[in-house]
PDB file of N, CA and C in Angstrom:
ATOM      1  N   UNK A   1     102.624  81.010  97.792  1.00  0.00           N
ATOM      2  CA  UNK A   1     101.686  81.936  97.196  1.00  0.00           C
ATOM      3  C   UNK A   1     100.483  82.081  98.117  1.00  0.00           C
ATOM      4  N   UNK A   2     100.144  83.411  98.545  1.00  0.00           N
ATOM      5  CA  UNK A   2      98.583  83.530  99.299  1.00  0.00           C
ATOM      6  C   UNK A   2      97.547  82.878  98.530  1.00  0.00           C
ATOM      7  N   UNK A   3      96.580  82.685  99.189  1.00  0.00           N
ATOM      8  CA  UNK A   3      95.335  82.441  98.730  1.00  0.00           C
ATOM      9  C   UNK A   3      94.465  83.591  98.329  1.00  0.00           C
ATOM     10  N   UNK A   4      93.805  82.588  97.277  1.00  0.00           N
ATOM     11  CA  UNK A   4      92.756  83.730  96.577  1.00  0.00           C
ATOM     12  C   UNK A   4      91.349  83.944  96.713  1.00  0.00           C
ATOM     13  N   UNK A   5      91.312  84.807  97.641  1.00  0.00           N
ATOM     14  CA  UNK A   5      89.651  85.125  98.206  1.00  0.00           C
ATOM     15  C   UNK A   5      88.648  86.239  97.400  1.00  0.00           C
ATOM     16  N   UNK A   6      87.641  85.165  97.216  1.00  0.00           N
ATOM     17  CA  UNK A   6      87.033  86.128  96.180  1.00  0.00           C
ATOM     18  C   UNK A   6      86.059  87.634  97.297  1.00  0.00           C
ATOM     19  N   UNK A   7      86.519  89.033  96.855  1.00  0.00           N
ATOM     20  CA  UNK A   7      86.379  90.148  96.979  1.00  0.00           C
ATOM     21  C   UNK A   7      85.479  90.723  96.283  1.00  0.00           C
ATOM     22  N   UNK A   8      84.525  91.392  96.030  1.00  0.00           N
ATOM     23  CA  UNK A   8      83.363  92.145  94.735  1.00  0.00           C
ATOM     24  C   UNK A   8      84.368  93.403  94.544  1.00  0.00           C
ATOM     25  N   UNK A   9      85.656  94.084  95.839  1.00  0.00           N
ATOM     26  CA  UNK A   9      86.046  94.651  96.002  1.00  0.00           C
ATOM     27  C   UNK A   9      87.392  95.284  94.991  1.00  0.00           C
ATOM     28  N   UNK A  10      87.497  93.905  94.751  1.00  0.00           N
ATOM     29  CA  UNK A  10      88.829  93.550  94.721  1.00  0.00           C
ATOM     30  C   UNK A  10      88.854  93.602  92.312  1.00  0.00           C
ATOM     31  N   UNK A  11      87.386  93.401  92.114  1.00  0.00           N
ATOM     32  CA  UNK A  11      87.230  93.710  90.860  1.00  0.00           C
ATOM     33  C   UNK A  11      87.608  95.011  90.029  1.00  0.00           C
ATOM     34  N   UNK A  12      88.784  95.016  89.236  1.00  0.00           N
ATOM     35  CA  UNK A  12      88.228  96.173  88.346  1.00  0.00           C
ATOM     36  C   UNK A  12      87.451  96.739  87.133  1.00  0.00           C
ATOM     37  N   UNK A  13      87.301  97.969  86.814  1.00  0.00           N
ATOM     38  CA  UNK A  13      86.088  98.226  86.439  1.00  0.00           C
ATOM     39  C   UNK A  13      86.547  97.990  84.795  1.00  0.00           C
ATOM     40  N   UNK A  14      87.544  97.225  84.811  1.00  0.00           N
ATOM     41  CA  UNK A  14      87.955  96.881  83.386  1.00  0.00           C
ATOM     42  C   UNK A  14      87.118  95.064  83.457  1.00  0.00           C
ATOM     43  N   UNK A  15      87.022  94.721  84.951  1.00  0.00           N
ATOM     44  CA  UNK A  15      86.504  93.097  84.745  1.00  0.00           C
ATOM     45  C   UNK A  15      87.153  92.496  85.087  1.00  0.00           C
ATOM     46  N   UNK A  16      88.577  92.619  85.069  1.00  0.00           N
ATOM     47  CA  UNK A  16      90.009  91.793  85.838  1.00  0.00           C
ATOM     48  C   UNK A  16      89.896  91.104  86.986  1.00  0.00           C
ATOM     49  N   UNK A  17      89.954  90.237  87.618  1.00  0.00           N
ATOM     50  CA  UNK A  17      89.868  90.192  89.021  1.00  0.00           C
ATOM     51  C   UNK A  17      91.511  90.591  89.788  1.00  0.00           C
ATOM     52  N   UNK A  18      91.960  91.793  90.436  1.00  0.00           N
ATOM     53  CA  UNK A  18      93.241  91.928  90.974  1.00  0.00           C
ATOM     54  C   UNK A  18      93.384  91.079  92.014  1.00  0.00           C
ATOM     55  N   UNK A  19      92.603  90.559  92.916  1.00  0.00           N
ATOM     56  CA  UNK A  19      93.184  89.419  93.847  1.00  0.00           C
ATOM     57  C   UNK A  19      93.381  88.119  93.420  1.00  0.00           C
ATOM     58  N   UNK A  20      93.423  87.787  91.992  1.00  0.00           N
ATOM     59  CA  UNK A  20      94.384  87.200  91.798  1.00  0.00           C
ATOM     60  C   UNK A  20      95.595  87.024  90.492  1.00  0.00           C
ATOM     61  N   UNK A  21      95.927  88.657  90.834  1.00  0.00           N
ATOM     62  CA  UNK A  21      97.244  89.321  90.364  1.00  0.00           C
ATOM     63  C   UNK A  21      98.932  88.822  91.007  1.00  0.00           C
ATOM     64  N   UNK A  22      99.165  88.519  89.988  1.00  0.00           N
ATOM     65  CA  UNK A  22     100.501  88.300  90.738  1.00  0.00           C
ATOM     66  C   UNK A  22     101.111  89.093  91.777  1.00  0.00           C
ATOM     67  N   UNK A  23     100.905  90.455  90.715  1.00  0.00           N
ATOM     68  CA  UNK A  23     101.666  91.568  91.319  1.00  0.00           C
ATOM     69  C   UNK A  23     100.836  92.285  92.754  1.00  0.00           C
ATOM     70  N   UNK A  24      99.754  91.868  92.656  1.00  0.00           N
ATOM     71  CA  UNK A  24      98.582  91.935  94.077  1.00  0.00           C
ATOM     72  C   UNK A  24      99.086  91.033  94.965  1.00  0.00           C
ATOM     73  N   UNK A  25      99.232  89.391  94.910  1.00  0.00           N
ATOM     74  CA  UNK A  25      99.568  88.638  95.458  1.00  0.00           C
ATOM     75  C   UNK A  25     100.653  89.351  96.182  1.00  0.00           C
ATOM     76  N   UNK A  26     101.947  89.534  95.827  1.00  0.00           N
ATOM     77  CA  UNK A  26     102.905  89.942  96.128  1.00  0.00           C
ATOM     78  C   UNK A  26     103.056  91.150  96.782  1.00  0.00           C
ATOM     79  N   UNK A  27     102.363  91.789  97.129  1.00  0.00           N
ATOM     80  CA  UNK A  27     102.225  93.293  97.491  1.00  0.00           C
ATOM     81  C   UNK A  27     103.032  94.309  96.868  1.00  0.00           C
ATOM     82  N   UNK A  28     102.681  94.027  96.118  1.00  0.00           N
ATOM     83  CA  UNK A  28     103.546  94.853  94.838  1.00  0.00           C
ATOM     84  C   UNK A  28     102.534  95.964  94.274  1.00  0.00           C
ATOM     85  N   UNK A  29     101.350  95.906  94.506  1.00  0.00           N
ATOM     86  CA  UNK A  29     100.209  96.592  93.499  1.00  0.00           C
ATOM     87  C   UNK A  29      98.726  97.012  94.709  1.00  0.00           C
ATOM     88  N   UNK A  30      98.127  97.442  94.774  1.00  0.00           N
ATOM     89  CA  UNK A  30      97.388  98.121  95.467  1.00  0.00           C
ATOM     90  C   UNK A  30      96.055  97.606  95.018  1.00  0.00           C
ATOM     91  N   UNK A  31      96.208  97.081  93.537  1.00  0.00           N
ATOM     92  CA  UNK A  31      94.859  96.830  92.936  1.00  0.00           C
ATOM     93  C   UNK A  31      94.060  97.496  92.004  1.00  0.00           C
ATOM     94  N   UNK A  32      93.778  97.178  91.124  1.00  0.00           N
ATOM     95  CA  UNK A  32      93.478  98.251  90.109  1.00  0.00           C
ATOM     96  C   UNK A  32      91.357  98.946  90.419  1.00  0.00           C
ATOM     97  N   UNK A  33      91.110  98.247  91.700  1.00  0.00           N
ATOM     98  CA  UNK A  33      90.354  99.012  92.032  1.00  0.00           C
ATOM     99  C   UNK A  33      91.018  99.816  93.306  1.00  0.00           C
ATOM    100  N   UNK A  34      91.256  99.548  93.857  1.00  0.00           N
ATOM    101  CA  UNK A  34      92.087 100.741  94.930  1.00  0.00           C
ATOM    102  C   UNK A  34      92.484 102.081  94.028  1.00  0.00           C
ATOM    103  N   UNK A  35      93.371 101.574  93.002  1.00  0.00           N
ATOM    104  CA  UNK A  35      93.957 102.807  92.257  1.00  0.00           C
ATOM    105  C   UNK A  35      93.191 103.595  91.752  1.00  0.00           C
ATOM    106  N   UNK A  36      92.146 102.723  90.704  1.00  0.00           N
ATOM    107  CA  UNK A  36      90.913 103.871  89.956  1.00  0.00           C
ATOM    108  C   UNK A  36      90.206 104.776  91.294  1.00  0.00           C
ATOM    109  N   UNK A  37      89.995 104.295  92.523  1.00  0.00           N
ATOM    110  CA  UNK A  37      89.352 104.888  93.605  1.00  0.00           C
ATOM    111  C   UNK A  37      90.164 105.977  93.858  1.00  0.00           C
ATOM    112  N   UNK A  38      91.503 105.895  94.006  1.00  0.00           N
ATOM    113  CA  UNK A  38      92.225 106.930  94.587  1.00  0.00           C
ATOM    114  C   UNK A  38      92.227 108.007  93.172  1.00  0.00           C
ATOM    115  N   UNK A  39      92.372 107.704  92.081  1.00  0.00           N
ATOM    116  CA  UNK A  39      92.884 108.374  91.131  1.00  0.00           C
ATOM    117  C   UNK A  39      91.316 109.330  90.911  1.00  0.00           C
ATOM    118  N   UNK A  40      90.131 108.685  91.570  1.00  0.00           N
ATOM    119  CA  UNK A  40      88.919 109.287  91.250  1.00  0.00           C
ATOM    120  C   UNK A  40      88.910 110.224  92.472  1.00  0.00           C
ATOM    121  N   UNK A  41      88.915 110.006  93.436  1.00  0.00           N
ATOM    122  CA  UNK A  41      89.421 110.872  94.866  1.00  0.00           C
ATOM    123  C   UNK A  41      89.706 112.090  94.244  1.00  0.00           C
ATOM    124  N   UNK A  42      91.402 111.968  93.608  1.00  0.00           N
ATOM    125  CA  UNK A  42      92.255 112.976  93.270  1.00  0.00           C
ATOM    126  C   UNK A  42      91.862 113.811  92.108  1.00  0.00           C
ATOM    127  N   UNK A  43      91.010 113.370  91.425  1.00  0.00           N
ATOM    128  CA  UNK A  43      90.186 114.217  90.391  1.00  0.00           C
ATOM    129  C   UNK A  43      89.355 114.909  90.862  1.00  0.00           C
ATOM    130  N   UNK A  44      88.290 114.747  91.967  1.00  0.00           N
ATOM    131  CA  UNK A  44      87.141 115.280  92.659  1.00  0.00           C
ATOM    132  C   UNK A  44      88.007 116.328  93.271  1.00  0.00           C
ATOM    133  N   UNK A  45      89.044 116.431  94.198  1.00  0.00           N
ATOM    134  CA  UNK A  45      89.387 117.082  94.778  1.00  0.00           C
ATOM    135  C   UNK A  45      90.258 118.505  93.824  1.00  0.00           C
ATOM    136  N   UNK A  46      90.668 118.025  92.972  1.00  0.00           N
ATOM    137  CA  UNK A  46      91.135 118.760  92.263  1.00  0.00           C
ATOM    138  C   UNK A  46      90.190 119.724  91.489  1.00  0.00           C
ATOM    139  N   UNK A  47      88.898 119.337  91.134  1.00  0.00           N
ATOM    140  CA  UNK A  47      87.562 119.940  90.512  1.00  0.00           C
ATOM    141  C   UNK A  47      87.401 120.677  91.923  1.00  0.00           C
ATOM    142  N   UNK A  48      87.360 120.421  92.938  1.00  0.00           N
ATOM    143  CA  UNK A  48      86.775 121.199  93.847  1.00  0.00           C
ATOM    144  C   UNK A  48      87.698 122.382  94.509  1.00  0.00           C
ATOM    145  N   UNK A  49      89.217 122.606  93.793  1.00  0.00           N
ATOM    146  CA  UNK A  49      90.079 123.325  93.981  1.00  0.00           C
ATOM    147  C   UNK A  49      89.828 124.448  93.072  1.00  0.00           C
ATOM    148  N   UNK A  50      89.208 124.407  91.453  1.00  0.00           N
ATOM    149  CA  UNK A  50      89.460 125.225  90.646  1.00  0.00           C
ATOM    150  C   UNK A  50      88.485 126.425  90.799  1.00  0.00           C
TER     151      UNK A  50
END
């Protein structure tokens, strides 16, 4: 199992810590702050399409 380095990054905005997610561990998951980031990306961009 990797080690678990604490990240401010790596928090999501639910409070979770994803680095030390199993499914993070494993590279299975991106992180549930990576995701809210991208998924907020893809909303902005989409507002700026209409």
């Amino acid at each position: 199992m990797k080690e678990i380095i604490a990240d401010e990054k790596l928090v999501a905005k639910c409070g979770l810590y994803c680095g030390a997610c199993g499914a993070y561990l494993k590279g299975r998951c991106p992180g549930c702050a990576a995701y809210a980031a991208e998924m907020a990306a893809a909303k902005s961009h989409a507002v700026k399409r209409k």
